[in-house]
Structures are given as C-alpha cells and as structure tokens.
PDB file of N, CA and C in Angstrom:
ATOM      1  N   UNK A   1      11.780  36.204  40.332  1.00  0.00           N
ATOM      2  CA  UNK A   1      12.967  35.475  39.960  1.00  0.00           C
ATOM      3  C   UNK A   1      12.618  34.130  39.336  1.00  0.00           C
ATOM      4  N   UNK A   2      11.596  33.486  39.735  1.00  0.00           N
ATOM      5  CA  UNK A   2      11.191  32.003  39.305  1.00  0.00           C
ATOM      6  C   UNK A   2      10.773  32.011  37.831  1.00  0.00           C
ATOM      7  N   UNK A   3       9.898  33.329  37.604  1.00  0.00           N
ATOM      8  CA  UNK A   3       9.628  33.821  36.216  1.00  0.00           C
ATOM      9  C   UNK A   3      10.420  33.576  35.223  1.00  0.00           C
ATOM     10  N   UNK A   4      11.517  34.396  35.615  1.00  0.00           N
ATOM     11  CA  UNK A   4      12.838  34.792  34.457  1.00  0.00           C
ATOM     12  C   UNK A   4      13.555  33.383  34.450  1.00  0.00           C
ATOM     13  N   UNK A   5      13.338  31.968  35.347  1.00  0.00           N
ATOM     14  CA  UNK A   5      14.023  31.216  35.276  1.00  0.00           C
ATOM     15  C   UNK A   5      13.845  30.113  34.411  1.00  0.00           C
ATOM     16  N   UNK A   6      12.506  30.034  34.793  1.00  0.00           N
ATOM     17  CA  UNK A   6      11.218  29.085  34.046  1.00  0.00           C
ATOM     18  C   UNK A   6      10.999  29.256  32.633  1.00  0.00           C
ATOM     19  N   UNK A   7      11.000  30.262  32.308  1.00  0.00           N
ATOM     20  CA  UNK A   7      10.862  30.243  30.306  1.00  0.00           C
ATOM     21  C   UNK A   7      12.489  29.672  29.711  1.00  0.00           C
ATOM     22  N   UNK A   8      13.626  29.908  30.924  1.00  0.00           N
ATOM     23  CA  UNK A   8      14.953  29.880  30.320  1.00  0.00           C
ATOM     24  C   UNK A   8      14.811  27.737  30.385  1.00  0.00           C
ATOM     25  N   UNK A   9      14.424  27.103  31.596  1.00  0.00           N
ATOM     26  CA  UNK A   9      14.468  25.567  31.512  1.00  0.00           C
ATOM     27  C   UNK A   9      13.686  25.269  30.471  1.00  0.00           C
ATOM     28  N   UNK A  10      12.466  26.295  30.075  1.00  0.00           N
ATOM     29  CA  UNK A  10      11.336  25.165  29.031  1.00  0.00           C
ATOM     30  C   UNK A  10      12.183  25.216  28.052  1.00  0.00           C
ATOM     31  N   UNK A  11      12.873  26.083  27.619  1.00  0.00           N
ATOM     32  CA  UNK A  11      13.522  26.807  26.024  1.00  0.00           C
ATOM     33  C   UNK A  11      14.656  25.253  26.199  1.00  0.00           C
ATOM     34  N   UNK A  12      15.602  24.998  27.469  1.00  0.00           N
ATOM     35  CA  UNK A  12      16.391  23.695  27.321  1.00  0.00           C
ATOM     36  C   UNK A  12      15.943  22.878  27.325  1.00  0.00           C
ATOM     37  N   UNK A  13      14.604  22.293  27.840  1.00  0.00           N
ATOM     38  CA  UNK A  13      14.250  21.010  27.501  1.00  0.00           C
ATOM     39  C   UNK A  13      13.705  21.190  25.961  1.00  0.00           C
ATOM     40  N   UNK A  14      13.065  21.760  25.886  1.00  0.00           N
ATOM     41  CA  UNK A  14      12.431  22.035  24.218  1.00  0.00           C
ATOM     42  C   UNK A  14      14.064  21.475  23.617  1.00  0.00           C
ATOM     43  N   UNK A  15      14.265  22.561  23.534  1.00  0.00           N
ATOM     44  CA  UNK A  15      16.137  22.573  22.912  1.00  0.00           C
ATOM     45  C   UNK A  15      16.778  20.961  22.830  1.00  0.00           C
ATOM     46  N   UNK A  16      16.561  20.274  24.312  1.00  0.00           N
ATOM     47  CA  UNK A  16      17.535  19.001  24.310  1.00  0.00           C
ATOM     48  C   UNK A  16      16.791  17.715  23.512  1.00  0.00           C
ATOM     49  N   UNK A  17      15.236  17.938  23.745  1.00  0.00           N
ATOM     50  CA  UNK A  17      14.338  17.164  23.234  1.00  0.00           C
ATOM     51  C   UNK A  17      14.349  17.021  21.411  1.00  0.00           C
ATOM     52  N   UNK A  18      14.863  18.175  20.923  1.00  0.00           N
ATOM     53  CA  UNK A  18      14.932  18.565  19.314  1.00  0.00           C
ATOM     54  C   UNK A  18      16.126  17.676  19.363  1.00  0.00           C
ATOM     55  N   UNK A  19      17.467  17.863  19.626  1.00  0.00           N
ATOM     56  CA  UNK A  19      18.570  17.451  19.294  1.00  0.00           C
ATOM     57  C   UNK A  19      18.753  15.756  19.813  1.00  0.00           C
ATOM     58  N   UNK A  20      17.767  15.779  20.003  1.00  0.00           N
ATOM     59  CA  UNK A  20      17.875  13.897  20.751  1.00  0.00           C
ATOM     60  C   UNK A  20      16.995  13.187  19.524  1.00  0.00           C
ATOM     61  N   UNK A  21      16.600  14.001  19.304  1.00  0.00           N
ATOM     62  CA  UNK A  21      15.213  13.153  18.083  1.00  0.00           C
ATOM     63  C   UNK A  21      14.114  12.843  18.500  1.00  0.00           C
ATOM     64  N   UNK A  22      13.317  12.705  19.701  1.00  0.00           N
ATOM     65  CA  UNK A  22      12.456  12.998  20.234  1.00  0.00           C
ATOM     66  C   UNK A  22      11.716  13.469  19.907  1.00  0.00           C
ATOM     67  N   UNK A  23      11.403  15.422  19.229  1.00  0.00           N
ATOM     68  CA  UNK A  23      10.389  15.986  18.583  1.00  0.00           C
ATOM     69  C   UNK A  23      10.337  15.517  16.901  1.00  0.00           C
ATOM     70  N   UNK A  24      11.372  14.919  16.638  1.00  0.00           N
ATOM     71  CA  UNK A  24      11.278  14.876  15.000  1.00  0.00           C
ATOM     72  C   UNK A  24       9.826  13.951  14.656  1.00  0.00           C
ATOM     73  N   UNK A  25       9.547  14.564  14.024  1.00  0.00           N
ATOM     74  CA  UNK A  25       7.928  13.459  13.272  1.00  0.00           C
ATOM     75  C   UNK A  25       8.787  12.105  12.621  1.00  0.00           C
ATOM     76  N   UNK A  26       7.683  11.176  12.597  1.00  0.00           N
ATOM     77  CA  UNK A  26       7.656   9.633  12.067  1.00  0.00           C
ATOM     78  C   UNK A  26       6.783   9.862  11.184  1.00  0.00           C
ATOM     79  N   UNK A  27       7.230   9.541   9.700  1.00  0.00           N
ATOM     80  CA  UNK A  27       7.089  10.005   8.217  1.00  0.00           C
ATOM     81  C   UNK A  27       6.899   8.417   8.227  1.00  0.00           C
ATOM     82  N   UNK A  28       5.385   8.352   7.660  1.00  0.00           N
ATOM     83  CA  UNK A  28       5.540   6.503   6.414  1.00  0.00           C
ATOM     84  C   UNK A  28       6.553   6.559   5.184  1.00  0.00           C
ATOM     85  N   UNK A  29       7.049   5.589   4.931  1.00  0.00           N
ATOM     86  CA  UNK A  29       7.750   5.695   3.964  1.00  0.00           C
ATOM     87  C   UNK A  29       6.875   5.916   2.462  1.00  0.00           C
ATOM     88  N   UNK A  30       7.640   5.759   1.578  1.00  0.00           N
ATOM     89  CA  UNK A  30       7.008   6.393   0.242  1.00  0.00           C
ATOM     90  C   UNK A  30       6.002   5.129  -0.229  1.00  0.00           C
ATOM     91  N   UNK A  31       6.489   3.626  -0.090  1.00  0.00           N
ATOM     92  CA  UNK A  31       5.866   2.918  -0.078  1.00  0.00           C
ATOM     93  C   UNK A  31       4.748   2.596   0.287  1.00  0.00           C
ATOM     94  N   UNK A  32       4.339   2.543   1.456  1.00  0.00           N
ATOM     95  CA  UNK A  32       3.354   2.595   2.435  1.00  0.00           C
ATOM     96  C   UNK A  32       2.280   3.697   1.917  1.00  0.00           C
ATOM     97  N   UNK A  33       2.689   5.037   1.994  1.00  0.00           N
ATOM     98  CA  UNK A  33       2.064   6.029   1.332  1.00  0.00           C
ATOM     99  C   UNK A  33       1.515   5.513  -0.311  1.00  0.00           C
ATOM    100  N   UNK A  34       2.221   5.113  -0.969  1.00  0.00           N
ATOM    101  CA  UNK A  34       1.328   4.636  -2.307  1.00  0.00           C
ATOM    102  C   UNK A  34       0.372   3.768  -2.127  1.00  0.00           C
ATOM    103  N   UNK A  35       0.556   2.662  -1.495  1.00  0.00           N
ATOM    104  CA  UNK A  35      -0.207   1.530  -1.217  1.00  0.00           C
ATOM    105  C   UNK A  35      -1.535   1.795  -0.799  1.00  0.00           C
ATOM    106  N   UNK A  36      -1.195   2.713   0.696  1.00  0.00           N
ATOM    107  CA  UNK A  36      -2.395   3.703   1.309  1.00  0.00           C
ATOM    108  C   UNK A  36      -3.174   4.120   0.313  1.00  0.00           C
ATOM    109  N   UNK A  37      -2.704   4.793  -0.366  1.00  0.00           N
ATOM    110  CA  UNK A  37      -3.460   5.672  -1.527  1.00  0.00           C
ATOM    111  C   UNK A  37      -4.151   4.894  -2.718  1.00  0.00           C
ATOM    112  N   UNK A  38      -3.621   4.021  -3.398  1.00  0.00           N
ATOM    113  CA  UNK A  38      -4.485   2.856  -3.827  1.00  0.00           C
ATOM    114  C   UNK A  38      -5.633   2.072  -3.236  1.00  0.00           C
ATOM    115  N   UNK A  39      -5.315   1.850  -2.028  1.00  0.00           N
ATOM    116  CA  UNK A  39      -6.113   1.051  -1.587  1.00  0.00           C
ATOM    117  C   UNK A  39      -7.301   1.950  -1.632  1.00  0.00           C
ATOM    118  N   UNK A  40      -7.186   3.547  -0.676  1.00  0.00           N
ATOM    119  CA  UNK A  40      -8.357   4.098  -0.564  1.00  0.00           C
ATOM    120  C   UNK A  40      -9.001   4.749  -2.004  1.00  0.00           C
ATOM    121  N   UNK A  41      -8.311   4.916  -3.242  1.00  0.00           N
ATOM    122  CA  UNK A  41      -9.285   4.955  -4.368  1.00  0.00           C
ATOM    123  C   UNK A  41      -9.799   3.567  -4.365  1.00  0.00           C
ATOM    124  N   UNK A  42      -9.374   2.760  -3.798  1.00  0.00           N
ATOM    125  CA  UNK A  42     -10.129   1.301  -4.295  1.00  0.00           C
ATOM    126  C   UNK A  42     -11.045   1.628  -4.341  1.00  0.00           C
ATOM    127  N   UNK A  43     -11.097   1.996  -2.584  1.00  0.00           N
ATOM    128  CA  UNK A  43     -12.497   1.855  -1.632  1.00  0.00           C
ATOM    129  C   UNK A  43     -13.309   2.977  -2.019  1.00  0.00           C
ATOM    130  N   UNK A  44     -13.172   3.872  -2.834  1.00  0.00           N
ATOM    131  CA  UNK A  44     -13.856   4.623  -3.375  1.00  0.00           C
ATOM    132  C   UNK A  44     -14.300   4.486  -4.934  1.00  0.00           C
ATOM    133  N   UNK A  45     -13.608   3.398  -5.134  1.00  0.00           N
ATOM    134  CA  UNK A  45     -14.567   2.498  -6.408  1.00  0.00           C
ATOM    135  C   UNK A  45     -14.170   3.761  -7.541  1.00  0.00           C
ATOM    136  N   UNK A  46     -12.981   4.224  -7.249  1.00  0.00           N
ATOM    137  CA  UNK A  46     -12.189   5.154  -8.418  1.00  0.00           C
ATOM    138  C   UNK A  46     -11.396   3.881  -9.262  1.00  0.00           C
ATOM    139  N   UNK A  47     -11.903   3.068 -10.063  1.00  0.00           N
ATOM    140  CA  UNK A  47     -11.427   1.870 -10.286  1.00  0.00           C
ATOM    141  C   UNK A  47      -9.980   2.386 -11.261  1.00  0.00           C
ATOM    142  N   UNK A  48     -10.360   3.622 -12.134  1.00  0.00           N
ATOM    143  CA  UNK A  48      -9.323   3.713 -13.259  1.00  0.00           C
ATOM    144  C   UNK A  48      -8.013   4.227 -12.267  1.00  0.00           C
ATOM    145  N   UNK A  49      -8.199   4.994 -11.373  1.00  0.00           N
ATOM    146  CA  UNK A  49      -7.135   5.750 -11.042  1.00  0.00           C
ATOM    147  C   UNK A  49      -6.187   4.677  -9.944  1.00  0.00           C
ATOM    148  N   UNK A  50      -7.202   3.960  -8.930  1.00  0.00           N
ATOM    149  CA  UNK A  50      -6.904   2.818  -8.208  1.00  0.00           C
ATOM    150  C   UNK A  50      -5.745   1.753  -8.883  1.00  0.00           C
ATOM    151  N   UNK A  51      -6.474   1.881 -10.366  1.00  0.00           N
ATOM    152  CA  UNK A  51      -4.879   0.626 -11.715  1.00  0.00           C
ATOM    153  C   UNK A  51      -4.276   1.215 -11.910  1.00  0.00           C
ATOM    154  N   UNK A  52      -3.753   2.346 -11.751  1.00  0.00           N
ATOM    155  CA  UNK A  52      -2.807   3.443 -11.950  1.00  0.00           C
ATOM    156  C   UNK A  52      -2.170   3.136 -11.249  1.00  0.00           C
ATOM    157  N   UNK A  53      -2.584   3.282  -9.937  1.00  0.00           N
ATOM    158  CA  UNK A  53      -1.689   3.830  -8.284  1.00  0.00           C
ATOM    159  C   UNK A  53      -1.032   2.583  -7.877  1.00  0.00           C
ATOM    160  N   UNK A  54      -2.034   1.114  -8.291  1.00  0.00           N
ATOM    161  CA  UNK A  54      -1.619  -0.006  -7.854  1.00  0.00           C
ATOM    162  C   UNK A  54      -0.049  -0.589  -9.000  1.00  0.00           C
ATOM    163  N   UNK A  55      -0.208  -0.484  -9.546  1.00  0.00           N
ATOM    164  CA  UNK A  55       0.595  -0.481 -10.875  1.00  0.00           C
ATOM    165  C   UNK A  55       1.949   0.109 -10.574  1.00  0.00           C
ATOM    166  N   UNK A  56       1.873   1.275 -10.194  1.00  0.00           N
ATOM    167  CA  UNK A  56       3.006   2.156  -9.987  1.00  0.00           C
ATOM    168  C   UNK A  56       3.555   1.675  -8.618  1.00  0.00           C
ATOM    169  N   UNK A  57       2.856   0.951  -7.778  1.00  0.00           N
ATOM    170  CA  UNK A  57       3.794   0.217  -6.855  1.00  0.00           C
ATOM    171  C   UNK A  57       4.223  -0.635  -7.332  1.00  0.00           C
ATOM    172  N   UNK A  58       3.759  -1.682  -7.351  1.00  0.00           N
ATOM    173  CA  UNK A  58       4.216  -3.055  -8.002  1.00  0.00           C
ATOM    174  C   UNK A  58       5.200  -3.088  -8.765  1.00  0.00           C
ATOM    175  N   UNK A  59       5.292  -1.832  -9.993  1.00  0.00           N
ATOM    176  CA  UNK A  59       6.361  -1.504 -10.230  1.00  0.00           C
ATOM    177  C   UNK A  59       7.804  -0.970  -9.763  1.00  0.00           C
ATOM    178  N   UNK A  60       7.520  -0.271  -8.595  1.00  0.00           N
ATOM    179  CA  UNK A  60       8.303   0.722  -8.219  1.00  0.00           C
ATOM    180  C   UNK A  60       8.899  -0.410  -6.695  1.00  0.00           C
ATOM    181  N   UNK A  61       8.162  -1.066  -5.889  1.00  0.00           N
ATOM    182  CA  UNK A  61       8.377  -1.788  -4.897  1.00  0.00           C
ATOM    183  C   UNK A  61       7.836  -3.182  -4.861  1.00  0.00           C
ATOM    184  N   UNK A  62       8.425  -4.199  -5.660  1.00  0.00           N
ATOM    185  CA  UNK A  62       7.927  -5.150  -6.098  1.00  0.00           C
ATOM    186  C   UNK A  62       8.467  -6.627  -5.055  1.00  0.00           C
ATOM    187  N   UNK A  63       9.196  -6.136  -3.894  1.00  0.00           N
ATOM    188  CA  UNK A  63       9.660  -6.893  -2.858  1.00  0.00           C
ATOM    189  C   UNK A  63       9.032  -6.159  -1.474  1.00  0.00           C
ATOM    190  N   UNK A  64       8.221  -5.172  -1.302  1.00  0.00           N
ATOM    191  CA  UNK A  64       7.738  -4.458  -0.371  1.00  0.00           C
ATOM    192  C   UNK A  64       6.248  -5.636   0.125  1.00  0.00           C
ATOM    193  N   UNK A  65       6.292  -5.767   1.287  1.00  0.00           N
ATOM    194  CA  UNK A  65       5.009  -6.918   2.291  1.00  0.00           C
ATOM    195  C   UNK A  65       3.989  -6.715   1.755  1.00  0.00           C
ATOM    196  N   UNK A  66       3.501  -5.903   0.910  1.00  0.00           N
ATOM    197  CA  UNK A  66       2.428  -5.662   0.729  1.00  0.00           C
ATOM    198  C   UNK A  66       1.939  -5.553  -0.939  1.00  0.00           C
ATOM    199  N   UNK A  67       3.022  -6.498  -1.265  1.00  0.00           N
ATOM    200  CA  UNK A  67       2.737  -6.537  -2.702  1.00  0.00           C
ATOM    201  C   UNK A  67       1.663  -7.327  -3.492  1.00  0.00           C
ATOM    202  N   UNK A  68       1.470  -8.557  -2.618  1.00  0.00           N
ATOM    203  CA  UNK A  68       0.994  -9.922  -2.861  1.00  0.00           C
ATOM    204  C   UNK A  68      -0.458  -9.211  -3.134  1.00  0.00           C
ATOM    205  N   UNK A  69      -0.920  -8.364  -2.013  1.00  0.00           N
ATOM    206  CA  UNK A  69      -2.038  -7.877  -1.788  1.00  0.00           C
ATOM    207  C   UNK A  69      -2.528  -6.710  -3.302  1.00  0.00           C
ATOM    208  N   UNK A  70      -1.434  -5.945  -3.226  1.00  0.00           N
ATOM    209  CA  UNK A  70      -1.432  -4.642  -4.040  1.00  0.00           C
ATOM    210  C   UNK A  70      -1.726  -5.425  -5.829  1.00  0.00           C
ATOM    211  N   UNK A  71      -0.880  -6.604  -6.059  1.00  0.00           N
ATOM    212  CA  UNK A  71      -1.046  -7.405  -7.041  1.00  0.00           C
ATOM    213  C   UNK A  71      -2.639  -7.670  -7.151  1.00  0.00           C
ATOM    214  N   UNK A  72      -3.225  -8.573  -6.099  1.00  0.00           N
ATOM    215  CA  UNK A  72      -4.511  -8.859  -6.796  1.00  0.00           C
ATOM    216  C   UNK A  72      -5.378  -7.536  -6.536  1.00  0.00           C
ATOM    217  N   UNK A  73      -5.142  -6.323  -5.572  1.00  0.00           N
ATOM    218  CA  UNK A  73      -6.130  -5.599  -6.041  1.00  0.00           C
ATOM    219  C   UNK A  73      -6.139  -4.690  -7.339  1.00  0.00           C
ATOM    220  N   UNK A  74      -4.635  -4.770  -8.151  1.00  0.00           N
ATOM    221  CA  UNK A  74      -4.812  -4.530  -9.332  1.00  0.00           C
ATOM    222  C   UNK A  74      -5.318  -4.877 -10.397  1.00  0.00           C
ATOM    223  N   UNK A  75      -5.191  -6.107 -10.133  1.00  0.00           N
ATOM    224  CA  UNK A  75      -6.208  -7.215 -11.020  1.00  0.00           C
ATOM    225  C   UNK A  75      -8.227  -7.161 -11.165  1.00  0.00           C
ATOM    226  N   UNK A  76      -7.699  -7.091  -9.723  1.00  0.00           N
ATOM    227  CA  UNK A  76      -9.435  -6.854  -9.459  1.00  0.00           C
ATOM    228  C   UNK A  76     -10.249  -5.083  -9.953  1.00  0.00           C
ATOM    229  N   UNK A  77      -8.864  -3.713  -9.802  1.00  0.00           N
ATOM    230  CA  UNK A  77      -9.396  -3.191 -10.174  1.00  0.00           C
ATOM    231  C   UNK A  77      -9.316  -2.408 -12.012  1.00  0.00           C
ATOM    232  N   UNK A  78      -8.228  -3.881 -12.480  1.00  0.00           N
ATOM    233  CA  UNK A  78      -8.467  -4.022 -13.491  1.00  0.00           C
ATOM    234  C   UNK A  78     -10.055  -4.267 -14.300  1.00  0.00           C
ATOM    235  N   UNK A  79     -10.438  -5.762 -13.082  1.00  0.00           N
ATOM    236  CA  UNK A  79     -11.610  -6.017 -13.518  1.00  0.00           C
ATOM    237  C   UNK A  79     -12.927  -5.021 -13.573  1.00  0.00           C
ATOM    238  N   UNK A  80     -13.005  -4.720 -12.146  1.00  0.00           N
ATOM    239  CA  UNK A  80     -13.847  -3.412 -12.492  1.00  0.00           C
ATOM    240  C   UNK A  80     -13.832  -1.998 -13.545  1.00  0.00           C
ATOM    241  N   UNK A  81     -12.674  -1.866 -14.036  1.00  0.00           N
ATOM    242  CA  UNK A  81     -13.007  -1.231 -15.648  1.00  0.00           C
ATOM    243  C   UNK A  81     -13.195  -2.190 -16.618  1.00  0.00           C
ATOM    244  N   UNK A  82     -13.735  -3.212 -16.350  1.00  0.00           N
ATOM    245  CA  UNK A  82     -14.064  -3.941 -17.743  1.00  0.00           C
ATOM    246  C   UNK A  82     -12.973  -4.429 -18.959  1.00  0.00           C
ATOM    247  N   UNK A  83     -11.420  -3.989 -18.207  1.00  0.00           N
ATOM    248  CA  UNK A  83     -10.283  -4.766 -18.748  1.00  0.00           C
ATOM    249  C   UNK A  83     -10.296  -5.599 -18.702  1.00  0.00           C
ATOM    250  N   UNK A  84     -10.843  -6.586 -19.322  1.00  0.00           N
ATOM    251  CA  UNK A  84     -10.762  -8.011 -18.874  1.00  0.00           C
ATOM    252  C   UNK A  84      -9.241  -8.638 -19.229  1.00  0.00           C
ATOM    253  N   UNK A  85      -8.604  -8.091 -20.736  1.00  0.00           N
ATOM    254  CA  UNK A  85      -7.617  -8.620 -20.931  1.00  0.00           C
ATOM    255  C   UNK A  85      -6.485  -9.143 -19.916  1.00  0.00           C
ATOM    256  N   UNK A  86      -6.473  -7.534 -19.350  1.00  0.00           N
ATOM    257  CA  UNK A  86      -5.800  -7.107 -19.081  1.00  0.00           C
ATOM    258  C   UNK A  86      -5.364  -7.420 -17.520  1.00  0.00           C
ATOM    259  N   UNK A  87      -6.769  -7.719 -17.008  1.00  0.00           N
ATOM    260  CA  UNK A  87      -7.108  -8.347 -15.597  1.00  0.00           C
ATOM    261  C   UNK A  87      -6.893  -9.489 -15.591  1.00  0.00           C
ATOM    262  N   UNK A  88      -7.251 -10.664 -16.863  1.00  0.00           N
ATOM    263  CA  UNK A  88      -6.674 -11.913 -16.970  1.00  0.00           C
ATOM    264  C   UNK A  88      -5.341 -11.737 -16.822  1.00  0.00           C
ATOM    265  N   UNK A  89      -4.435 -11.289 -17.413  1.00  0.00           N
ATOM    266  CA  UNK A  89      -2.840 -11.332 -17.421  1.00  0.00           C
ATOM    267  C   UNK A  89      -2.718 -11.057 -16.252  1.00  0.00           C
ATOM    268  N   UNK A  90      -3.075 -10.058 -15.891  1.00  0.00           N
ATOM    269  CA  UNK A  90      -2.637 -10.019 -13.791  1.00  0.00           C
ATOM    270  C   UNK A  90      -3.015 -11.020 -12.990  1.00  0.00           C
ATOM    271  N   UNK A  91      -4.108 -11.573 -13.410  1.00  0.00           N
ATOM    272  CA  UNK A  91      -4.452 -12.729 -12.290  1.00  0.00           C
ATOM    273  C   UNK A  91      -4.329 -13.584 -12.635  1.00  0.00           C
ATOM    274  N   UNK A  92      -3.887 -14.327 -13.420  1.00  0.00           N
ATOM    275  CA  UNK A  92      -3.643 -15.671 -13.620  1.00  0.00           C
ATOM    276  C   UNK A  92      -2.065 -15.476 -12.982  1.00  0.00           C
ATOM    277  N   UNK A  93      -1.268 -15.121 -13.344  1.00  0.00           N
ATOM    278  CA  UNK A  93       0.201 -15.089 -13.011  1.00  0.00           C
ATOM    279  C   UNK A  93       0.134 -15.182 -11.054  1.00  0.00           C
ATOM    280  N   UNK A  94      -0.968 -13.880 -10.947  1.00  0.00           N
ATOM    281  CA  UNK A  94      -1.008 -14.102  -9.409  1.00  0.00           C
ATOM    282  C   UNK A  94      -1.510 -15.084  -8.741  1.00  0.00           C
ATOM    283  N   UNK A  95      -2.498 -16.337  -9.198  1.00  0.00           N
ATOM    284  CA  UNK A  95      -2.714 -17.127  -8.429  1.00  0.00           C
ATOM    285  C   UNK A  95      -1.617 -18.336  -8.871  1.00  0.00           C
ATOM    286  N   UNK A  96      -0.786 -18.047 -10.174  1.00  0.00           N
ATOM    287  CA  UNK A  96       0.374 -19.068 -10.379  1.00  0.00           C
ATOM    288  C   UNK A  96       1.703 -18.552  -8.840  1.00  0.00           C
ATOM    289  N   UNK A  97       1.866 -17.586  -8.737  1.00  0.00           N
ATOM    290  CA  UNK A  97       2.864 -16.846  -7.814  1.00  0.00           C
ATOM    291  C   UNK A  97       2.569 -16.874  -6.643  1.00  0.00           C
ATOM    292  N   UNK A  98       0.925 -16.774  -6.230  1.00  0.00           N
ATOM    293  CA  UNK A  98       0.767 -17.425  -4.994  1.00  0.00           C
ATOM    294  C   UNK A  98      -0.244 -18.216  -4.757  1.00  0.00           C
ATOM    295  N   UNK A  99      -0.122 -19.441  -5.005  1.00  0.00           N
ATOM    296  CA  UNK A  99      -1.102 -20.766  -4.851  1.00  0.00           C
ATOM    297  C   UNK A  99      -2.044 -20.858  -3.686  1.00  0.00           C
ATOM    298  N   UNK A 100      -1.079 -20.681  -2.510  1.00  0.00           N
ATOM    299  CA  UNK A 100      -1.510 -20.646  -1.180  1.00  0.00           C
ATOM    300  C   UNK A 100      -1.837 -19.330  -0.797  1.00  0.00           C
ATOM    301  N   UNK A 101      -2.163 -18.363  -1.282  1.00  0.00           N
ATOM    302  CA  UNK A 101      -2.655 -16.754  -0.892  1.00  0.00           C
ATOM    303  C   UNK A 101      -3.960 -16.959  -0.329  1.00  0.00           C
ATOM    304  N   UNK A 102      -4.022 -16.333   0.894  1.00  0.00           N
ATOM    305  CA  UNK A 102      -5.123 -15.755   1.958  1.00  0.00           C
ATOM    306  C   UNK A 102      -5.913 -15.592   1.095  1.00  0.00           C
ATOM    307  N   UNK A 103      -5.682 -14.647  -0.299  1.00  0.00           N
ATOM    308  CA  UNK A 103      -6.561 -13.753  -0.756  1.00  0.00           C
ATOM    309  C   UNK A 103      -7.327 -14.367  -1.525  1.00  0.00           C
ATOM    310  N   UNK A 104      -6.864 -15.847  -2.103  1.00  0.00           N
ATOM    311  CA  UNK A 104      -7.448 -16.893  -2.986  1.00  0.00           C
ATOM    312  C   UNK A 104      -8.814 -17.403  -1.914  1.00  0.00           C
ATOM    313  N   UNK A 105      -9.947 -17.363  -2.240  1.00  0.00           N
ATOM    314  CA  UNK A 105     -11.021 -17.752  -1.716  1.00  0.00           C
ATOM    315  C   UNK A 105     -10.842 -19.085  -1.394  1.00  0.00           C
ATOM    316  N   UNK A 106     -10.416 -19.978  -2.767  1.00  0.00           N
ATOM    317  CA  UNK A 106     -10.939 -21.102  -2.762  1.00  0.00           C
ATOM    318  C   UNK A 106      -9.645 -21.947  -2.897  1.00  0.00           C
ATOM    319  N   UNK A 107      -8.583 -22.223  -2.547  1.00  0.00           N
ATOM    320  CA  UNK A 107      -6.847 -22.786  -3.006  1.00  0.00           C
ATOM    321  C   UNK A 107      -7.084 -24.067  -3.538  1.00  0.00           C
ATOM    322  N   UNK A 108      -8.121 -24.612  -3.329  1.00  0.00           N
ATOM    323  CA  UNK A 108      -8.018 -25.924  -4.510  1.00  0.00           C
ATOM    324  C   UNK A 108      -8.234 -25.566  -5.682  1.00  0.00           C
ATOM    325  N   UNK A 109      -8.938 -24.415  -5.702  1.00  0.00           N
ATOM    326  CA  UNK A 109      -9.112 -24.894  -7.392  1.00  0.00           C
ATOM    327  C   UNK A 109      -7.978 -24.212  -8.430  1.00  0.00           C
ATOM    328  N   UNK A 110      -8.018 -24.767  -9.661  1.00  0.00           N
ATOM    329  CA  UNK A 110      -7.417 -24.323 -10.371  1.00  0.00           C
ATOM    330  C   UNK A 110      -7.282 -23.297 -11.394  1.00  0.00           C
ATOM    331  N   UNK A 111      -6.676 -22.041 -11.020  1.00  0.00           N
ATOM    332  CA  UNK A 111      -6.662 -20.951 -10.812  1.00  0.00           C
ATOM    333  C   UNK A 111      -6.359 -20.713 -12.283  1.00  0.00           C
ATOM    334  N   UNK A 112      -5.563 -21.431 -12.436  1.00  0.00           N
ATOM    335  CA  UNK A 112      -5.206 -21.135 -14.177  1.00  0.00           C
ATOM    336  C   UNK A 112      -5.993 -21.145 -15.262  1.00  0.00           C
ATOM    337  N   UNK A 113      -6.657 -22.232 -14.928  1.00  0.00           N
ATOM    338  CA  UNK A 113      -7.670 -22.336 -16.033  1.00  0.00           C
ATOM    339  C   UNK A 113      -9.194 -21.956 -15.758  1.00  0.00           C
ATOM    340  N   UNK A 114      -9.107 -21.624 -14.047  1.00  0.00           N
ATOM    341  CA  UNK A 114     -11.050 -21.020 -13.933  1.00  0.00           C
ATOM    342  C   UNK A 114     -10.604 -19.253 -14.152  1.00  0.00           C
ATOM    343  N   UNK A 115      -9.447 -18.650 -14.230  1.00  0.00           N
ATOM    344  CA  UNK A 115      -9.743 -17.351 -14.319  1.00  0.00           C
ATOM    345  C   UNK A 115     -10.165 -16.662 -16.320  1.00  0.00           C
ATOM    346  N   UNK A 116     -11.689 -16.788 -15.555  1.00  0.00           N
ATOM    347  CA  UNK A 116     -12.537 -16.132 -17.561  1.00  0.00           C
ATOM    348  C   UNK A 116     -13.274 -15.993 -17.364  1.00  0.00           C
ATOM    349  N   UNK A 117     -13.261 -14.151 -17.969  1.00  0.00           N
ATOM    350  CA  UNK A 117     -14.248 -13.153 -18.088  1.00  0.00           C
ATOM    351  C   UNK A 117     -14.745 -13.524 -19.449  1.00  0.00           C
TER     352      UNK A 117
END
C-alpha cells in the first residue's frame, strides 16, 4: 500500500514545485550572454571576432553596467588588429566619457592627447 502511495506524493510535489516556479531554470539575460561571449573571444585573442561581439553590444545595450568595460575592450581589441584608426576613435571618446575609469591605468594623464598609435 505505501508503494502505490509514494510515486502518487512525488508526482504532487514534482507537480506543485513546477507551478510555483521553483523548477523553472534562471536564464542570463541576452545582454550578459553577449558580453560573456566577447569577453571570452577576448581571452582567446580572437581579436577580429571579439570587435564584432563587443560592438554589437555597445550598440544594442548601451546603458547596460557593463558597458564602460565592453567600450574599452573594444578599443583595445580594435588595437590588437592593427586598427589603429579605428581604435583611436574608440578610445579617445572613452577616456573623454570616463575620466575617472578603474580601467584608466593612469587618471592624470591626458588621455586625449597621449592616445597614438
């Protein structure tokens, strides 16, 4: 009797646990997921595809926490294809946009006129 009773409670908790939200998965948002994905071609020194991926955020989520960041590593992996143009225009604007950035090594200096390849 305990048998026939026991598969019938797991099947309701299973059951009540689905309809509560409980089993549903926690999905990153689409954002997060791009960013992720840039970053790790960074780190795999896929420099062309990395200005792609970074690009297409910045574009696409240009108020998302993690832009400031996503900005200069576009720049930077501008620089590593030898865009220089193109890496100047990204980084100069970014150390005009954020003066005080973590990511700035050095915040005294002047960013405008030392960024030249």
């Amino acid at each position: 009797m305990i048998r026939r009773i026991a598969p019938g409670w797991v099947l309701l908790l299973v059951g009540m646990l689905y309809l509560s939200g409980a089993a549903a998965p926690v999905l990153a948002d689409e954002a997060s997921d791009q960013y992720n994905y840039a970053v790790g071609l960074y780190k795999q020194q896929r420099w062309n595809f990395s200005s792609e991926a970074f690009q297409k955020f910045v574009e696409k989520w240009p108020q998302h926490e993690k832009i400031e960041a996503a900005e200069l590593y576009l720049g930077l992996s501008l620089v590593k294809e030898q865009k220089y143009d193109a890496a100047r225009a990204q980084l100069r604007p970014f150390a005009e946009k954020y003066p005080q950035s973590k990511y700035l090594p050095m915040r005294s200096i002047n960013w405008q006129n030392a960024v030249t390849f």
